[in-house]
N, C-alpha and C. Protein backbone atom coordinates (compact mmCIF):
# COMPACT_ATOMS: atom_id res chain seq x y z
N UNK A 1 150.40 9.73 107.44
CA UNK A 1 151.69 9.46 108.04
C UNK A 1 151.79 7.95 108.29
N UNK A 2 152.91 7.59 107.76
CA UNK A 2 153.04 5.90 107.85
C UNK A 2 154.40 5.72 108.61
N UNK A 3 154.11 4.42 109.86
CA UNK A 3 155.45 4.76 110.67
C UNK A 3 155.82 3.07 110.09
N UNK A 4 157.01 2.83 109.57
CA UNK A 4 157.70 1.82 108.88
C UNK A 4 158.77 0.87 110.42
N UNK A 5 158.41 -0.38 110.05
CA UNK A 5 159.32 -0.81 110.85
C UNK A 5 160.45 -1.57 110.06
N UNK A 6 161.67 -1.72 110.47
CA UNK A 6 163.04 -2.00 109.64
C UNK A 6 163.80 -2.82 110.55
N UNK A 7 163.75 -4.51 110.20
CA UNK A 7 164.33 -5.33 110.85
C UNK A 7 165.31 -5.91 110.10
N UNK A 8 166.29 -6.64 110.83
CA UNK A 8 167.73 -7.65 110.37
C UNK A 8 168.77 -6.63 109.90
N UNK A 9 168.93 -5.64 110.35
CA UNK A 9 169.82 -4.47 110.10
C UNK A 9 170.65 -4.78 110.99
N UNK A 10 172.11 -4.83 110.14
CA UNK A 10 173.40 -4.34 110.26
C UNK A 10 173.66 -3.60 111.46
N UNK A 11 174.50 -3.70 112.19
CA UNK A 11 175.08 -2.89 113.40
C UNK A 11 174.88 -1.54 113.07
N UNK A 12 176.38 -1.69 111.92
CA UNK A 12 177.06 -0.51 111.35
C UNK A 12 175.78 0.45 110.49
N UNK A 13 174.75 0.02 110.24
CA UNK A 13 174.06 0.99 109.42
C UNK A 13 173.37 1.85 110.25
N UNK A 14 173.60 3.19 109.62
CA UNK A 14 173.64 4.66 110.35
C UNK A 14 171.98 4.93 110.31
N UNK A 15 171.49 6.70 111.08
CA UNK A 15 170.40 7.15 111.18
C UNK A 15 170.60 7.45 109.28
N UNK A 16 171.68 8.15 109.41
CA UNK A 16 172.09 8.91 107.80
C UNK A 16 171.24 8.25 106.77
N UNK A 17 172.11 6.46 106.57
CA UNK A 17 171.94 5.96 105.70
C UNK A 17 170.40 5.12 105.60
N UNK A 18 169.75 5.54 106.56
CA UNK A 18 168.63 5.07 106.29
C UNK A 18 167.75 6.58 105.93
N UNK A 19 167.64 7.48 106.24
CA UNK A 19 167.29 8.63 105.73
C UNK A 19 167.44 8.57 103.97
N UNK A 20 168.60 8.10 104.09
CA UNK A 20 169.25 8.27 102.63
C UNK A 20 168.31 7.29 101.49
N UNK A 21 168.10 5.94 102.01
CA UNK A 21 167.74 5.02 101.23
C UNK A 21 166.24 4.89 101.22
N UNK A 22 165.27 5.36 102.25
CA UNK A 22 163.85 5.82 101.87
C UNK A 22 163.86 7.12 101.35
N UNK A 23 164.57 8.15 101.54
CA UNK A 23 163.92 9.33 100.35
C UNK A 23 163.85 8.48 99.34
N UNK A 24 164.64 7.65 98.59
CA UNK A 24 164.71 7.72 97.26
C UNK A 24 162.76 7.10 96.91
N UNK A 25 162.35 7.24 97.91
CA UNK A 25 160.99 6.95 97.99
C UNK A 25 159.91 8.49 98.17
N UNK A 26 160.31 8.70 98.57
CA UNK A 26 159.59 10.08 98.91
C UNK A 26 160.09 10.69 100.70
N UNK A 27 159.43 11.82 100.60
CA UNK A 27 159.43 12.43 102.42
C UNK A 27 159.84 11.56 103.76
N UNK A 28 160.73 11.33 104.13
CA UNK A 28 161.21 10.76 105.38
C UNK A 28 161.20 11.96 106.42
N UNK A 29 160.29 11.85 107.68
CA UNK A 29 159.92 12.69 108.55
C UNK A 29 161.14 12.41 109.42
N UNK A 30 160.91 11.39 110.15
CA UNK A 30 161.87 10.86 110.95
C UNK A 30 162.28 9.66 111.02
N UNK A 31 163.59 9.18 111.35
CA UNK A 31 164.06 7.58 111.62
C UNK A 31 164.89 7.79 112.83
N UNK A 32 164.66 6.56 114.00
CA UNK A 32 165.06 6.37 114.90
C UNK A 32 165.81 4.88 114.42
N UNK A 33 166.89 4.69 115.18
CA UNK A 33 168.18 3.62 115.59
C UNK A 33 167.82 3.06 116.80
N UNK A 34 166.93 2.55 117.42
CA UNK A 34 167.10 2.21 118.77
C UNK A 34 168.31 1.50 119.55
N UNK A 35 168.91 2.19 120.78
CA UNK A 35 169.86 1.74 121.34
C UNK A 35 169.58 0.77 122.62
N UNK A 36 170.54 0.11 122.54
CA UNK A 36 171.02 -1.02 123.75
C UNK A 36 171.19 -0.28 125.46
N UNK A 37 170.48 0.04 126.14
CA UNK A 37 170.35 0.49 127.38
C UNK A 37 171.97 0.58 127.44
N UNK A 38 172.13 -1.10 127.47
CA UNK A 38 173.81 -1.40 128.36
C UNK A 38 174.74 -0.75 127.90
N UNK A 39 174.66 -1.39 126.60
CA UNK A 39 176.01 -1.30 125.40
C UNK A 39 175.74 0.30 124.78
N UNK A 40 175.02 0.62 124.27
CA UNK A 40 174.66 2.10 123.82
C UNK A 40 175.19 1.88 122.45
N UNK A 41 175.14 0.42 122.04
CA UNK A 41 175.07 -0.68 120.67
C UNK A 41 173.98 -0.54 119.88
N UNK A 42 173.65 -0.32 118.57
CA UNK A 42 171.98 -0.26 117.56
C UNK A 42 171.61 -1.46 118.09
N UNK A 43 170.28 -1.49 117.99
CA UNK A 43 169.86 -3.13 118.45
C UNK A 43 169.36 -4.29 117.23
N UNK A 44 169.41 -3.46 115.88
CA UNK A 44 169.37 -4.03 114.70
C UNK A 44 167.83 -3.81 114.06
N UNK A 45 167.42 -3.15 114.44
CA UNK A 45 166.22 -2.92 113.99
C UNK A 45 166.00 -1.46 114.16
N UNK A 46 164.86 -0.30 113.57
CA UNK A 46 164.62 0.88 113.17
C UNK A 46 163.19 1.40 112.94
N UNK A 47 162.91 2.52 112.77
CA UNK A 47 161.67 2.78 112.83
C UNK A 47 161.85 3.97 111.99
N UNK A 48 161.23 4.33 110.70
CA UNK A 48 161.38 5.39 109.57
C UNK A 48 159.99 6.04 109.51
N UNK A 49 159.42 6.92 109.47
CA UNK A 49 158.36 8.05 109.31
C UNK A 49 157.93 8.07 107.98
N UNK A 50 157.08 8.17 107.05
CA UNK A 50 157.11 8.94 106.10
C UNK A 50 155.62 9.50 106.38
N UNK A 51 155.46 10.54 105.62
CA UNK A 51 154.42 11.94 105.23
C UNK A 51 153.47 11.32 104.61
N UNK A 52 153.75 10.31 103.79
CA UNK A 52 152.84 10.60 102.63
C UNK A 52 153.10 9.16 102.29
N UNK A 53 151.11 8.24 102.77
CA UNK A 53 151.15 6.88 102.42
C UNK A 53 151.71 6.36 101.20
N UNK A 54 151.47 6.70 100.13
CA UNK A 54 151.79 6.04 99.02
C UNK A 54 152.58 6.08 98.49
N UNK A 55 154.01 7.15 99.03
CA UNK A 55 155.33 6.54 98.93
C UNK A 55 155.90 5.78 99.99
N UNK A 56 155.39 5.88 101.19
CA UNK A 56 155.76 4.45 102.32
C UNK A 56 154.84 3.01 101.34
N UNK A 57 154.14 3.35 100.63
CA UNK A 57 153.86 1.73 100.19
C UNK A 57 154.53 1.06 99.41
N UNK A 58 155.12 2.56 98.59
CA UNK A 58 156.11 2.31 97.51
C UNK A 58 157.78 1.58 98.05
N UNK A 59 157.81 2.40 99.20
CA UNK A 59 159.22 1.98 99.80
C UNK A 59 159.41 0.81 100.39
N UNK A 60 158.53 0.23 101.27
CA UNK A 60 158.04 -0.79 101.73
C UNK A 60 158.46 -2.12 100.89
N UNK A 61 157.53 -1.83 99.66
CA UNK A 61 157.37 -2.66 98.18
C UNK A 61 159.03 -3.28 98.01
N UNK A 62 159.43 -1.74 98.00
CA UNK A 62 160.61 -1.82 97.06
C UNK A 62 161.75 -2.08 98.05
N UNK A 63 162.22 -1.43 99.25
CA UNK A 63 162.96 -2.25 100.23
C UNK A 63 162.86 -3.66 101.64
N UNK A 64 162.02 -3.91 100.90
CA UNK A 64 161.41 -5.48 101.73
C UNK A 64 162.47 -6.20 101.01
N UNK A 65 163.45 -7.09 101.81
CA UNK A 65 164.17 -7.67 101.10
C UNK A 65 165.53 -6.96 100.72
N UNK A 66 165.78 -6.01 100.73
CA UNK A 66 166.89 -5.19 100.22
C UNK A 66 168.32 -4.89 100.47
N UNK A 67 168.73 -4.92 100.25
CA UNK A 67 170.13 -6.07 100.89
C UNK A 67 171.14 -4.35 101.22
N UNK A 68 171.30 -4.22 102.27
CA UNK A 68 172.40 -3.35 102.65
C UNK A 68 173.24 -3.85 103.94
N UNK A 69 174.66 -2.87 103.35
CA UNK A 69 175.75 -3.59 104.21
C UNK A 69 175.94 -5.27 104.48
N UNK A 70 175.51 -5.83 103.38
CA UNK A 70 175.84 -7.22 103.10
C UNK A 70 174.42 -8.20 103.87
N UNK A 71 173.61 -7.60 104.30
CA UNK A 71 172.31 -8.40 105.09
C UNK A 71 171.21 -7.66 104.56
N UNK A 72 170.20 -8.44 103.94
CA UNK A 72 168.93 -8.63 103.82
C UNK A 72 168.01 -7.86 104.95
N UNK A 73 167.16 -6.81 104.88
CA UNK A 73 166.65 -6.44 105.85
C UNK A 73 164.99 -6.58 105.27
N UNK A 74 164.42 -6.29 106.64
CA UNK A 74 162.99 -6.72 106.13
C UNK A 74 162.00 -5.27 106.41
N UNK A 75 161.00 -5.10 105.63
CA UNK A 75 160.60 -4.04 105.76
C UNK A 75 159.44 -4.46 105.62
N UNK A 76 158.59 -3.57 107.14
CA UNK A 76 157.03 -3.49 106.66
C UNK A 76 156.61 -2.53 107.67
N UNK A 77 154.97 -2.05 107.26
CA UNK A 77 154.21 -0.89 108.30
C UNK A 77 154.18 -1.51 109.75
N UNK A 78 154.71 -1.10 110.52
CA UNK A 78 155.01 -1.15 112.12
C UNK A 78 153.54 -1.51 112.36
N UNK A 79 153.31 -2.15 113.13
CA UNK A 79 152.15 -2.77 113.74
C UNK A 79 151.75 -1.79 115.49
N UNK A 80 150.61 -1.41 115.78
CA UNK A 80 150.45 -0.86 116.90
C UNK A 80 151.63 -0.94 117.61
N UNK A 81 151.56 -2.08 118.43
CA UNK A 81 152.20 -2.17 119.61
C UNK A 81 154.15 -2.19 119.21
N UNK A 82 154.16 -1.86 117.71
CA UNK A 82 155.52 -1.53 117.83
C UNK A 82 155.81 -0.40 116.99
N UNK A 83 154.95 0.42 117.40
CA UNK A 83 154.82 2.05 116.87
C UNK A 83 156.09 2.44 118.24
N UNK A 84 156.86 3.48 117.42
CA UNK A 84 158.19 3.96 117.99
C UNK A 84 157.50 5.02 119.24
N UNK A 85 157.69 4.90 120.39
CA UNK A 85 157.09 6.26 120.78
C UNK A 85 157.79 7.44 121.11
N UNK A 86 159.12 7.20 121.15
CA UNK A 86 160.14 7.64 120.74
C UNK A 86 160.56 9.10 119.72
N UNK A 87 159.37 8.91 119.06
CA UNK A 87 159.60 10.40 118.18
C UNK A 87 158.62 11.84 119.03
N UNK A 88 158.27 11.07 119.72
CA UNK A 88 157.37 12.33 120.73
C UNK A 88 156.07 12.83 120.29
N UNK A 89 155.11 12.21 119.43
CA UNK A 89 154.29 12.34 118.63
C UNK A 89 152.83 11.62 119.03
């Protein structure tokens, strides 16, 4: 299980559309949107699940850099201390 972290994201980009754009990688367990306490605003960054390392390496690879909703987002394996804890796991 590889937990992905997803920075420089778009307001507007949904839980949906990120579900949507790592399958095309393999198994997406879960993705969280983290919200703005105040505003109840995305805070521009995300946290995606996958099952199975070697299509998170693949996805990683391939959406590092990947331009949705007009901004460049950056993708890489979440580091300890910014593992989501959030999925209840």
């Amino acid at each position: 299980m590889t937990s992905i972290f997803v920075a420089k994201l778009d307001f507007g980009v949904s839980k949906e559309q990120l579900f949507e754009l790592f399958a095309q990688y393999g198994e997406v367990s879960k993705a969280h949107l983290p919200l703005d306490r105040d505003t109840g605003k995305p805070r521009g960054f995300a946290f995606v699940e996958m099952s199975n390392d070697d299509e998170a390496a693949k996805a990683i690879e391939a959406l590092d850099g990947f331009e949705i909703n007009r901004r460049r987002i950056a993708v890489k394996v979440a580091e300890n201390n910014r593992v989501c804890t959030c999925f209840g796991v």
